[in-house]
PDB file of N, CA and C in Angstrom:
ATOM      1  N   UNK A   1     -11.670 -21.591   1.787  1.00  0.00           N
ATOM      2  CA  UNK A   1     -10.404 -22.283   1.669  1.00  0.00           C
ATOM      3  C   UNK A   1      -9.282 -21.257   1.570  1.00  0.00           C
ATOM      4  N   UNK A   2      -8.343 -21.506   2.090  1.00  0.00           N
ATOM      5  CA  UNK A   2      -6.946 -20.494   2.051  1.00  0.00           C
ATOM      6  C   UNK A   2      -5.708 -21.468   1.605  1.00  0.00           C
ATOM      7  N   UNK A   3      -4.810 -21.090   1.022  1.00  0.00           N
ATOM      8  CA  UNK A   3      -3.792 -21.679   0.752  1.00  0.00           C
ATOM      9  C   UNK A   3      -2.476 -21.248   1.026  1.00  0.00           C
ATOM     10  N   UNK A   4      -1.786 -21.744   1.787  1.00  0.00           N
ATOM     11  CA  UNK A   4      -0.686 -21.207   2.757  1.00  0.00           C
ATOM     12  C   UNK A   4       0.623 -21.382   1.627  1.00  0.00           C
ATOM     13  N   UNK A   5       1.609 -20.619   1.757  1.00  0.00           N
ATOM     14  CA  UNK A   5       2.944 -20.769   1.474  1.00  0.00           C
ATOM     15  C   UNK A   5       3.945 -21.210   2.086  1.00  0.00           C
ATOM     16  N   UNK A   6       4.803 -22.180   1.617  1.00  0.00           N
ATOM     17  CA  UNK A   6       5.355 -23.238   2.659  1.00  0.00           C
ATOM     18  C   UNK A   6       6.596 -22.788   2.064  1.00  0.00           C
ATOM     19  N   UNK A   7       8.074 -22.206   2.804  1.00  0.00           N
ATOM     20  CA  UNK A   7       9.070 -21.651   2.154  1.00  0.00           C
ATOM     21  C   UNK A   7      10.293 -22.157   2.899  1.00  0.00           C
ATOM     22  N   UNK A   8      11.046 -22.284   2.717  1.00  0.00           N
ATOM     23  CA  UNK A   8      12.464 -22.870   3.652  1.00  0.00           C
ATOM     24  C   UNK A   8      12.486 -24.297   3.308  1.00  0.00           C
ATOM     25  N   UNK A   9      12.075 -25.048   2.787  1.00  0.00           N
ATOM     26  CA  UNK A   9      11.818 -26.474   3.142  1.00  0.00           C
ATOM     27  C   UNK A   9      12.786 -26.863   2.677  1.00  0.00           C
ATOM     28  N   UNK A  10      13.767 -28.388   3.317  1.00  0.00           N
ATOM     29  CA  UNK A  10      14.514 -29.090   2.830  1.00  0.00           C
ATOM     30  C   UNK A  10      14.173 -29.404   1.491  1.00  0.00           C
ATOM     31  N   UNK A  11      15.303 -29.644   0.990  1.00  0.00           N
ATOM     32  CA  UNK A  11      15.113 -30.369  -0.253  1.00  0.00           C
ATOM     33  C   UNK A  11      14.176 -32.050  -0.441  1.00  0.00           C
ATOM     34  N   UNK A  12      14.593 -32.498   0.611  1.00  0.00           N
ATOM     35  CA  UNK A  12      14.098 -33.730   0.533  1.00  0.00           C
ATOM     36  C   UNK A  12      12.770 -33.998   0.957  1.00  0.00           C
ATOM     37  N   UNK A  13      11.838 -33.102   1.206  1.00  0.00           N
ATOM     38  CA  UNK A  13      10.498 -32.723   1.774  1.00  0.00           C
ATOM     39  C   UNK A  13       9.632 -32.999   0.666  1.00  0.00           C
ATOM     40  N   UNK A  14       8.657 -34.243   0.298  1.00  0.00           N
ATOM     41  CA  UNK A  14       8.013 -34.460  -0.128  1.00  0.00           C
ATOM     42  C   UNK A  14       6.469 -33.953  -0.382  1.00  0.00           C
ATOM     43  N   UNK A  15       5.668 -34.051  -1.291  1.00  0.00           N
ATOM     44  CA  UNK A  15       4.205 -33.524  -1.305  1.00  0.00           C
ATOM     45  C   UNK A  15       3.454 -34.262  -0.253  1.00  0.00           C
ATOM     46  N   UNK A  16       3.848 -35.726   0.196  1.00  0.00           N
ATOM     47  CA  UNK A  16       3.272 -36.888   1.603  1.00  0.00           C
ATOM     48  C   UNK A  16       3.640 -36.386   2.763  1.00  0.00           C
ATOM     49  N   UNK A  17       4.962 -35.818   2.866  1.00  0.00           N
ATOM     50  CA  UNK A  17       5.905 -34.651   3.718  1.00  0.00           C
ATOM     51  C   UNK A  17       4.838 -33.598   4.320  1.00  0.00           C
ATOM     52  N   UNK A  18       4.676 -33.279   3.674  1.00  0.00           N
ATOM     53  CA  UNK A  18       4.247 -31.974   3.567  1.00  0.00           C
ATOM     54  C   UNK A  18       2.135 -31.795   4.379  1.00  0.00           C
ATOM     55  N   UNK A  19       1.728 -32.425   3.687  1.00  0.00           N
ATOM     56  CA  UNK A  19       0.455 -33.223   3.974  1.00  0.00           C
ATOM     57  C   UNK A  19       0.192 -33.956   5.006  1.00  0.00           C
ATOM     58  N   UNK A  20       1.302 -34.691   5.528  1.00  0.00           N
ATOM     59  CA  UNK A  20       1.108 -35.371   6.901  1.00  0.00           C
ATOM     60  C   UNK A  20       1.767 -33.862   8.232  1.00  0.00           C
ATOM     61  N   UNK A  21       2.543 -33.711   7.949  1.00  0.00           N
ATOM     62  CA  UNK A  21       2.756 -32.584   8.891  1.00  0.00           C
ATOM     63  C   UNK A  21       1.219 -31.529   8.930  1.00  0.00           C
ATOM     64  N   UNK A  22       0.901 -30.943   7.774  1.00  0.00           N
ATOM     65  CA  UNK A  22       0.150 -29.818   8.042  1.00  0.00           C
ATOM     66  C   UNK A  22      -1.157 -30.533   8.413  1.00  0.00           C
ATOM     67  N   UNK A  23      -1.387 -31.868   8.020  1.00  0.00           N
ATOM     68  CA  UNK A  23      -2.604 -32.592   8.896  1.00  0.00           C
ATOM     69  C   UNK A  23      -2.932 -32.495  10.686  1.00  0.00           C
ATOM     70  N   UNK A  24      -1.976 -32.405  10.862  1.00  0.00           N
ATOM     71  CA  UNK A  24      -2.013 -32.123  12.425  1.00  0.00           C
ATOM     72  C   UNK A  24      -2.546 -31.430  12.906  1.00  0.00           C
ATOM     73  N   UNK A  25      -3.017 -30.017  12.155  1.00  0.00           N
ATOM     74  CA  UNK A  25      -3.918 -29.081  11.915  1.00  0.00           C
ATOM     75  C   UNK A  25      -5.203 -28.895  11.651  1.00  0.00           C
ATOM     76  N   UNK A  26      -5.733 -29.836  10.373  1.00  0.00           N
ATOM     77  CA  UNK A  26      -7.064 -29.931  10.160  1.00  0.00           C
ATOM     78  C   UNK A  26      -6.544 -31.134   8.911  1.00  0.00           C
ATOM     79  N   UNK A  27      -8.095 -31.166   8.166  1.00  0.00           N
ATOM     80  CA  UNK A  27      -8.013 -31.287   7.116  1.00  0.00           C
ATOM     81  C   UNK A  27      -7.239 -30.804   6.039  1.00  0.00           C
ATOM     82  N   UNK A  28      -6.475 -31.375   4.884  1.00  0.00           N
ATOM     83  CA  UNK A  28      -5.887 -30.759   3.936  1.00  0.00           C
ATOM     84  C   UNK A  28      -6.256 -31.333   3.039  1.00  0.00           C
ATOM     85  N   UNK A  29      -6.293 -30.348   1.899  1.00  0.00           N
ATOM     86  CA  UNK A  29      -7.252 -30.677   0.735  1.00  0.00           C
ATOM     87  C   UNK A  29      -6.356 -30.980  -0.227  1.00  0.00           C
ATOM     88  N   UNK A  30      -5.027 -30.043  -0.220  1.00  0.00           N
ATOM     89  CA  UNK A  30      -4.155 -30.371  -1.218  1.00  0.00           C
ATOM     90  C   UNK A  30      -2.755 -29.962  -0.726  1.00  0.00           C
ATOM     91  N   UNK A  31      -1.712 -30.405  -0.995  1.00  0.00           N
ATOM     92  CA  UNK A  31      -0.625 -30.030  -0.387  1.00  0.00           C
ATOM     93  C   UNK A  31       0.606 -30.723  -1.712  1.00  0.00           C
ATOM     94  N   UNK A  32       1.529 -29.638  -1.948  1.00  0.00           N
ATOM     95  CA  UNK A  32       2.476 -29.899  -3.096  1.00  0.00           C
ATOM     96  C   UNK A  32       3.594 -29.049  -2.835  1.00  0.00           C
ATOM     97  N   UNK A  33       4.751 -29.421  -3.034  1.00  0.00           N
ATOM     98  CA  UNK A  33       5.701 -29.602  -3.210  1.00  0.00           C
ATOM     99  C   UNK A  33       6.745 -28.981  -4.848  1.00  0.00           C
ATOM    100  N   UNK A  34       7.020 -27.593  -4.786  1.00  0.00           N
ATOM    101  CA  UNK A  34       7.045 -27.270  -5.989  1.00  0.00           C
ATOM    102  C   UNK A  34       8.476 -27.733  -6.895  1.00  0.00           C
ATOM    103  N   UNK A  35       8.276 -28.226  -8.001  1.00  0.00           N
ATOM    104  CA  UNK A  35       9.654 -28.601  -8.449  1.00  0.00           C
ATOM    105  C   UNK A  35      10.250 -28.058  -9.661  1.00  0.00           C
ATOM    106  N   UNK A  36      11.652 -27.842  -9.501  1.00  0.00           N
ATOM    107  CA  UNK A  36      12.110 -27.111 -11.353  1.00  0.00           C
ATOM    108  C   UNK A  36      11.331 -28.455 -12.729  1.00  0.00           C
ATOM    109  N   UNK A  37      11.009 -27.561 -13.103  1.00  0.00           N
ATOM    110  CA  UNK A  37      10.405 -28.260 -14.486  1.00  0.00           C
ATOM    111  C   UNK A  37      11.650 -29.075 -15.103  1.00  0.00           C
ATOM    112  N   UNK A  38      12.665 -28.751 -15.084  1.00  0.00           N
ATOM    113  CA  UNK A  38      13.706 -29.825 -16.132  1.00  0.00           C
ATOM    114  C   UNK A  38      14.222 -30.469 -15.298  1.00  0.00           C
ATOM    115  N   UNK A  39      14.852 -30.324 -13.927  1.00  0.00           N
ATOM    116  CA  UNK A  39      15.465 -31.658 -13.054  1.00  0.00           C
ATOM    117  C   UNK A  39      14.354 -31.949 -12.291  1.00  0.00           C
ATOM    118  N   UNK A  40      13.213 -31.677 -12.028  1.00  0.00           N
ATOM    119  CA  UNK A  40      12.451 -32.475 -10.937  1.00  0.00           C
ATOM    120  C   UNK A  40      12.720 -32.417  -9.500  1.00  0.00           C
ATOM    121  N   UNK A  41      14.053 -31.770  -9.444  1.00  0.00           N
ATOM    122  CA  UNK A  41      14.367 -31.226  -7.648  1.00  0.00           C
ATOM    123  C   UNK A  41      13.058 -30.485  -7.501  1.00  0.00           C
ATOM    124  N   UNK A  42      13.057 -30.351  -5.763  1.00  0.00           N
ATOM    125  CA  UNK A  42      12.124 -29.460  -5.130  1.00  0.00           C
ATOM    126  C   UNK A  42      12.964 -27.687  -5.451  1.00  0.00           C
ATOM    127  N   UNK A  43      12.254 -27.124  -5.582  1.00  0.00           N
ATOM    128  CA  UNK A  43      12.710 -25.466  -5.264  1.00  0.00           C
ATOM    129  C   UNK A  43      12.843 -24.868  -3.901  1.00  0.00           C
ATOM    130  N   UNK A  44      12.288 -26.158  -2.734  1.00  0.00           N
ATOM    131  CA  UNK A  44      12.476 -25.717  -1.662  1.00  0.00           C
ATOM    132  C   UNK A  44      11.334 -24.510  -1.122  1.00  0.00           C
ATOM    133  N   UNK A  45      10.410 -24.902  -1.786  1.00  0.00           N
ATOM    134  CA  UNK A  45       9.033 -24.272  -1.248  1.00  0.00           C
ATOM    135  C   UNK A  45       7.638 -25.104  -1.897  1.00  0.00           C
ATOM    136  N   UNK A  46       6.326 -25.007  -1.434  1.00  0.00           N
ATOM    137  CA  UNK A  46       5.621 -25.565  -1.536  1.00  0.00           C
ATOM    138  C   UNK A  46       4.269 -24.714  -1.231  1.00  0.00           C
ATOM    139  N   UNK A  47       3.106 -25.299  -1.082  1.00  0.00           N
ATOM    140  CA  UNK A  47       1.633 -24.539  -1.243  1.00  0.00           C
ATOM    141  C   UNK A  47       0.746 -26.011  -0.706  1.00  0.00           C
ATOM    142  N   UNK A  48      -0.113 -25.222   0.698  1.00  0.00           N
ATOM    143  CA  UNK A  48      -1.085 -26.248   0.776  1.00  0.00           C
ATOM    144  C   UNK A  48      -1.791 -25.513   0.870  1.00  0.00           C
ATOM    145  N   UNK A  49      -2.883 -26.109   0.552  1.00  0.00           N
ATOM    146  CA  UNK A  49      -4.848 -25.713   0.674  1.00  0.00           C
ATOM    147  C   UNK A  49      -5.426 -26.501   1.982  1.00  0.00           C
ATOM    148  N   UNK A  50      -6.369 -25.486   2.912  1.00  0.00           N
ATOM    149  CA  UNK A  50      -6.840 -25.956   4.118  1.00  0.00           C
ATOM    150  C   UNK A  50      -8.327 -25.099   3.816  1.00  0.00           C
ATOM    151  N   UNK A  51      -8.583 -25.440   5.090  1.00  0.00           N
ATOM    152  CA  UNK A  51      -9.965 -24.526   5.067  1.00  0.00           C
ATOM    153  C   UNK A  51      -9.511 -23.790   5.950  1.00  0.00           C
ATOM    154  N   UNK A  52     -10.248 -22.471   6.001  1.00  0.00           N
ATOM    155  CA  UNK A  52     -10.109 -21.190   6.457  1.00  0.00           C
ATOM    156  C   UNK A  52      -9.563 -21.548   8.229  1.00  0.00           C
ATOM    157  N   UNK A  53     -10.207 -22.031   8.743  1.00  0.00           N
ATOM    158  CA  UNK A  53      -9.756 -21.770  10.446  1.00  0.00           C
ATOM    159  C   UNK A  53      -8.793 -23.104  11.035  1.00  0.00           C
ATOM    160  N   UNK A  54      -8.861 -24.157   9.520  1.00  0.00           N
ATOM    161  CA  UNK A  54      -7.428 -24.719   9.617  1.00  0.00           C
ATOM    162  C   UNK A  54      -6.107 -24.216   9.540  1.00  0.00           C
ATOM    163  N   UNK A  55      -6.358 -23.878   8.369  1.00  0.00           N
ATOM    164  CA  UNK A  55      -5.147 -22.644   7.677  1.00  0.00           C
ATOM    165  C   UNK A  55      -4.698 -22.134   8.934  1.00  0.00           C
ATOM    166  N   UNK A  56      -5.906 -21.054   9.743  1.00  0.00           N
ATOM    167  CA  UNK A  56      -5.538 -19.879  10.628  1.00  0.00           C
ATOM    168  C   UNK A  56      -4.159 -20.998  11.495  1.00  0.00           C
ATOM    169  N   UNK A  57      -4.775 -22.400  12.203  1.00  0.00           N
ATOM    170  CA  UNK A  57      -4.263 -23.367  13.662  1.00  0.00           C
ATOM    171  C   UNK A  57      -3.036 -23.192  12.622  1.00  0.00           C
ATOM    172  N   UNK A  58      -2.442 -23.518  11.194  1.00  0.00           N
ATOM    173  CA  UNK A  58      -1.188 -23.920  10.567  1.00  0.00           C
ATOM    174  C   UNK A  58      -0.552 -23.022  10.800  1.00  0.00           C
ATOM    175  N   UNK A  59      -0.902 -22.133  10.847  1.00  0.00           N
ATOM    176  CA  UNK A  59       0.017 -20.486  10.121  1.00  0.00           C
ATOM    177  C   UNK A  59      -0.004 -19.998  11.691  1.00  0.00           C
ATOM    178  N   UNK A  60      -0.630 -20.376  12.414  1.00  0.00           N
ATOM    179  CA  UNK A  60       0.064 -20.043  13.723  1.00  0.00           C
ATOM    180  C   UNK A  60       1.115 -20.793  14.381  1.00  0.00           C
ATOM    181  N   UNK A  61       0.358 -22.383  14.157  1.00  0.00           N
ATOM    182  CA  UNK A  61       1.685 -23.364  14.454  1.00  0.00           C
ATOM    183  C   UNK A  61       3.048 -23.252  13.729  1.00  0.00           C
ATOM    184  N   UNK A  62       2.923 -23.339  12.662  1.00  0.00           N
ATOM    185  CA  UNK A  62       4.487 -23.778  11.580  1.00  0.00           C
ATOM    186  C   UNK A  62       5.290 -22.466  11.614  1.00  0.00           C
ATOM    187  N   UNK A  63       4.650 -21.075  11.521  1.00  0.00           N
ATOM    188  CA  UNK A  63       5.914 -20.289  11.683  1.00  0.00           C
ATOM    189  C   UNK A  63       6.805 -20.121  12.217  1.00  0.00           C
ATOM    190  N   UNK A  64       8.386 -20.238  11.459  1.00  0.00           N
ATOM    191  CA  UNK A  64       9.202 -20.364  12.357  1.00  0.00           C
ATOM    192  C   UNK A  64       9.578 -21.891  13.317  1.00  0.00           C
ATOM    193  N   UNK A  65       8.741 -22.911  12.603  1.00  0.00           N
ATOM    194  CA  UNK A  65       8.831 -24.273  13.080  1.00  0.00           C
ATOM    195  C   UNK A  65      10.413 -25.163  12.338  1.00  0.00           C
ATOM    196  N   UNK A  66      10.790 -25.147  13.113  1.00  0.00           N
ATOM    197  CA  UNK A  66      12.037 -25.931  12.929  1.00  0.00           C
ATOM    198  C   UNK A  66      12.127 -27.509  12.492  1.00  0.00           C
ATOM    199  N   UNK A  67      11.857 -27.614  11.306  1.00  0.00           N
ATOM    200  CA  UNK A  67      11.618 -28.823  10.481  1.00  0.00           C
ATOM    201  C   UNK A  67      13.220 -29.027   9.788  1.00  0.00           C
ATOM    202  N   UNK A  68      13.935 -29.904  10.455  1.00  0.00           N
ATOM    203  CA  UNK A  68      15.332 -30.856   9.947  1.00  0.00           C
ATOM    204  C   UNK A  68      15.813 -29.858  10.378  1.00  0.00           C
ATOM    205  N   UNK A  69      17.121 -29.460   9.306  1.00  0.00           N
ATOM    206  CA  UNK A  69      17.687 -28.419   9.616  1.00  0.00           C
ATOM    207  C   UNK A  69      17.187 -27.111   9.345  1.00  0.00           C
ATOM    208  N   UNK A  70      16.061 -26.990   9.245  1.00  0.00           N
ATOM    209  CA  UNK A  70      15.864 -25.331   8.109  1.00  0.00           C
ATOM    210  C   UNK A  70      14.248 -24.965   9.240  1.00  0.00           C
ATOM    211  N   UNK A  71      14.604 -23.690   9.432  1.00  0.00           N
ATOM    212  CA  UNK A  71      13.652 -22.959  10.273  1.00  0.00           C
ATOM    213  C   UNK A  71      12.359 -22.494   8.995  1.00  0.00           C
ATOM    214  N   UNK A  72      11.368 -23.277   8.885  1.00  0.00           N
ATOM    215  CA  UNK A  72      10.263 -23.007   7.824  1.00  0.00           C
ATOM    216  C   UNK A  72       9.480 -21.198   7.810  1.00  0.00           C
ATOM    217  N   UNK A  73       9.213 -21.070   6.745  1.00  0.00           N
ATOM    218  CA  UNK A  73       8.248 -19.652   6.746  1.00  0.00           C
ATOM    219  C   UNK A  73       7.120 -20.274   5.933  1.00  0.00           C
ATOM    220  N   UNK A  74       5.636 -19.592   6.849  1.00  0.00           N
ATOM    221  CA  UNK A  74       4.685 -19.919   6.577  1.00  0.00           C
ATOM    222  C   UNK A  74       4.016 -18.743   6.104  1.00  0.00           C
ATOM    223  N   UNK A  75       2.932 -18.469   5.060  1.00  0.00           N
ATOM    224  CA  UNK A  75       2.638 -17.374   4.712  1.00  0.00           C
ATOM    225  C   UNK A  75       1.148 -17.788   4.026  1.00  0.00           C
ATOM    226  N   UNK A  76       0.476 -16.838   3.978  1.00  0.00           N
ATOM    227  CA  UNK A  76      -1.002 -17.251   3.281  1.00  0.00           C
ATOM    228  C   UNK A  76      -0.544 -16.493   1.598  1.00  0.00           C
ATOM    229  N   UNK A  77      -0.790 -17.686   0.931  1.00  0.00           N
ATOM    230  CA  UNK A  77      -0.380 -17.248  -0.535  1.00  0.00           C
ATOM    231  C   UNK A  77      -1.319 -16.519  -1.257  1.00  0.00           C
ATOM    232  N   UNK A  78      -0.536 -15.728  -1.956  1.00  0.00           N
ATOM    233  CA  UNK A  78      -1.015 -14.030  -2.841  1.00  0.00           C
ATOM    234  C   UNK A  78      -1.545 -15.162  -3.819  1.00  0.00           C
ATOM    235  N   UNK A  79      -2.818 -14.560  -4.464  1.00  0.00           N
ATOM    236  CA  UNK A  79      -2.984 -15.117  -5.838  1.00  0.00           C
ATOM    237  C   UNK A  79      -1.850 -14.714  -7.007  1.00  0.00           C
ATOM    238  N   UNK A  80      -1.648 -15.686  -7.963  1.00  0.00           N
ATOM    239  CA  UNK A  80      -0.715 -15.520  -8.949  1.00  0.00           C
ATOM    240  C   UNK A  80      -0.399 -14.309  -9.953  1.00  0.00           C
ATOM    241  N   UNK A  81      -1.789 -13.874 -10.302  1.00  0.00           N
ATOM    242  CA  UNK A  81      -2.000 -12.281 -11.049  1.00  0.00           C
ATOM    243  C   UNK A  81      -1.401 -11.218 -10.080  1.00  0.00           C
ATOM    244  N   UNK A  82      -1.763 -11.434  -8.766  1.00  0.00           N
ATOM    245  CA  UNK A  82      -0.836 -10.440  -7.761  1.00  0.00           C
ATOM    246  C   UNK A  82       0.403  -9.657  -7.607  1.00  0.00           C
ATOM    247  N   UNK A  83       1.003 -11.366  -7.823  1.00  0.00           N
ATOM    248  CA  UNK A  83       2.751 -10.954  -7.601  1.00  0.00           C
ATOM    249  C   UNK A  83       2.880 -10.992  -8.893  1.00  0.00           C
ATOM    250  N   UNK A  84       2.442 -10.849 -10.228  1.00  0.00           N
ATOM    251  CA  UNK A  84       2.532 -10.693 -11.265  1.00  0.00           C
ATOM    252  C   UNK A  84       2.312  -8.847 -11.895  1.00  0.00           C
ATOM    253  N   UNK A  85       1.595  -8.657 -11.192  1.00  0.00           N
ATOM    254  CA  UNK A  85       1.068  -6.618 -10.920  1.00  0.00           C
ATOM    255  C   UNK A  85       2.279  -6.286 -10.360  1.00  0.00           C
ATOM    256  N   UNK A  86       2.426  -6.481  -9.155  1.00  0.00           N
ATOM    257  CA  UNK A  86       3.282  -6.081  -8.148  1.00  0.00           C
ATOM    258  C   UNK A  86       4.874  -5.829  -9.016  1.00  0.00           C
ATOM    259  N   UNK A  87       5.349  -6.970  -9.162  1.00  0.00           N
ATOM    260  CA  UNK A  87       6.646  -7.009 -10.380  1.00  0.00           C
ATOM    261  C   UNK A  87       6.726  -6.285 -11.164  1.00  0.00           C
ATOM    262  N   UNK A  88       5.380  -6.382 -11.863  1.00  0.00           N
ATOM    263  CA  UNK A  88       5.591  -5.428 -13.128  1.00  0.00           C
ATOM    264  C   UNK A  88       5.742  -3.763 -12.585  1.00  0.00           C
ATOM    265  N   UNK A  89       4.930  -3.489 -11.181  1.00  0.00           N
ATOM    266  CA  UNK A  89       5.187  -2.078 -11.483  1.00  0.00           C
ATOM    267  C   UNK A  89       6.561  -1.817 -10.434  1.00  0.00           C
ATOM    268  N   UNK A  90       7.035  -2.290  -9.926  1.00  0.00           N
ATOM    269  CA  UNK A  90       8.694  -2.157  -9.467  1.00  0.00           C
ATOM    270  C   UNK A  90       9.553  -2.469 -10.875  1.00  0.00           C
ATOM    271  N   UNK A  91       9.093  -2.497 -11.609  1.00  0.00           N
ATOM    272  CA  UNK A  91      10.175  -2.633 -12.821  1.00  0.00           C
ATOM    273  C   UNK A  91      10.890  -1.320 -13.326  1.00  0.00           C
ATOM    274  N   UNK A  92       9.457  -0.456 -13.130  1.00  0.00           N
ATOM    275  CA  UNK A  92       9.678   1.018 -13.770  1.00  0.00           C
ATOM    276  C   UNK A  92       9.189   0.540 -14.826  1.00  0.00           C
ATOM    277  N   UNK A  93       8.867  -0.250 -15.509  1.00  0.00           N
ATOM    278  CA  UNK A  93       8.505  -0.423 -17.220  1.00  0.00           C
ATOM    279  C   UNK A  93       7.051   0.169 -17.016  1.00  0.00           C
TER     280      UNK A  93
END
């Protein structure tokens, strides 16, 4: 399973949004829609889970796919401890 990074997205782009588009592709196992914890808006990015040679058909299709007004970026997402290393050592701390 791989889980792609879904970045540019309108605001109004739902987790059903999101899931029916990248279906076109394969199966999707999970697909969400990330939102600020105190207003519940989208942040305007999102994360779906596919299986491996779905993922590959998405991340070839959607990059750079022109969804409403906003040209999307597709990316296979870093695990969370990752960009958590990474930060810390560009800090200089």
């Amino acid at each position: 399973m791989k889980s792609l990074f879904v970045g540019n997205l309108s605001w109004s782009v739902t987790n059903e949004d999101l899931q029916k588009k990248f279906s076109e592709f394969g199966n999707v196992i999970s697909a969400r829609v990330v939102t600020d914890k105190l207003s519940g808006r989208s942040r305007g990015f999102g994360f779906v889970d596919m299986e491996d040679a779905d993922a590959e058909k998405a991340l070839a299709a959607m990059q750079g796919y022109k969804w409403g007004e906003r040209e999307v970026t597709v990316n296979e997402a870093k695990p969370k401890s990752e960009g958590r290393e990474r930060r810390g050592s560009d800090s200089g701390f």
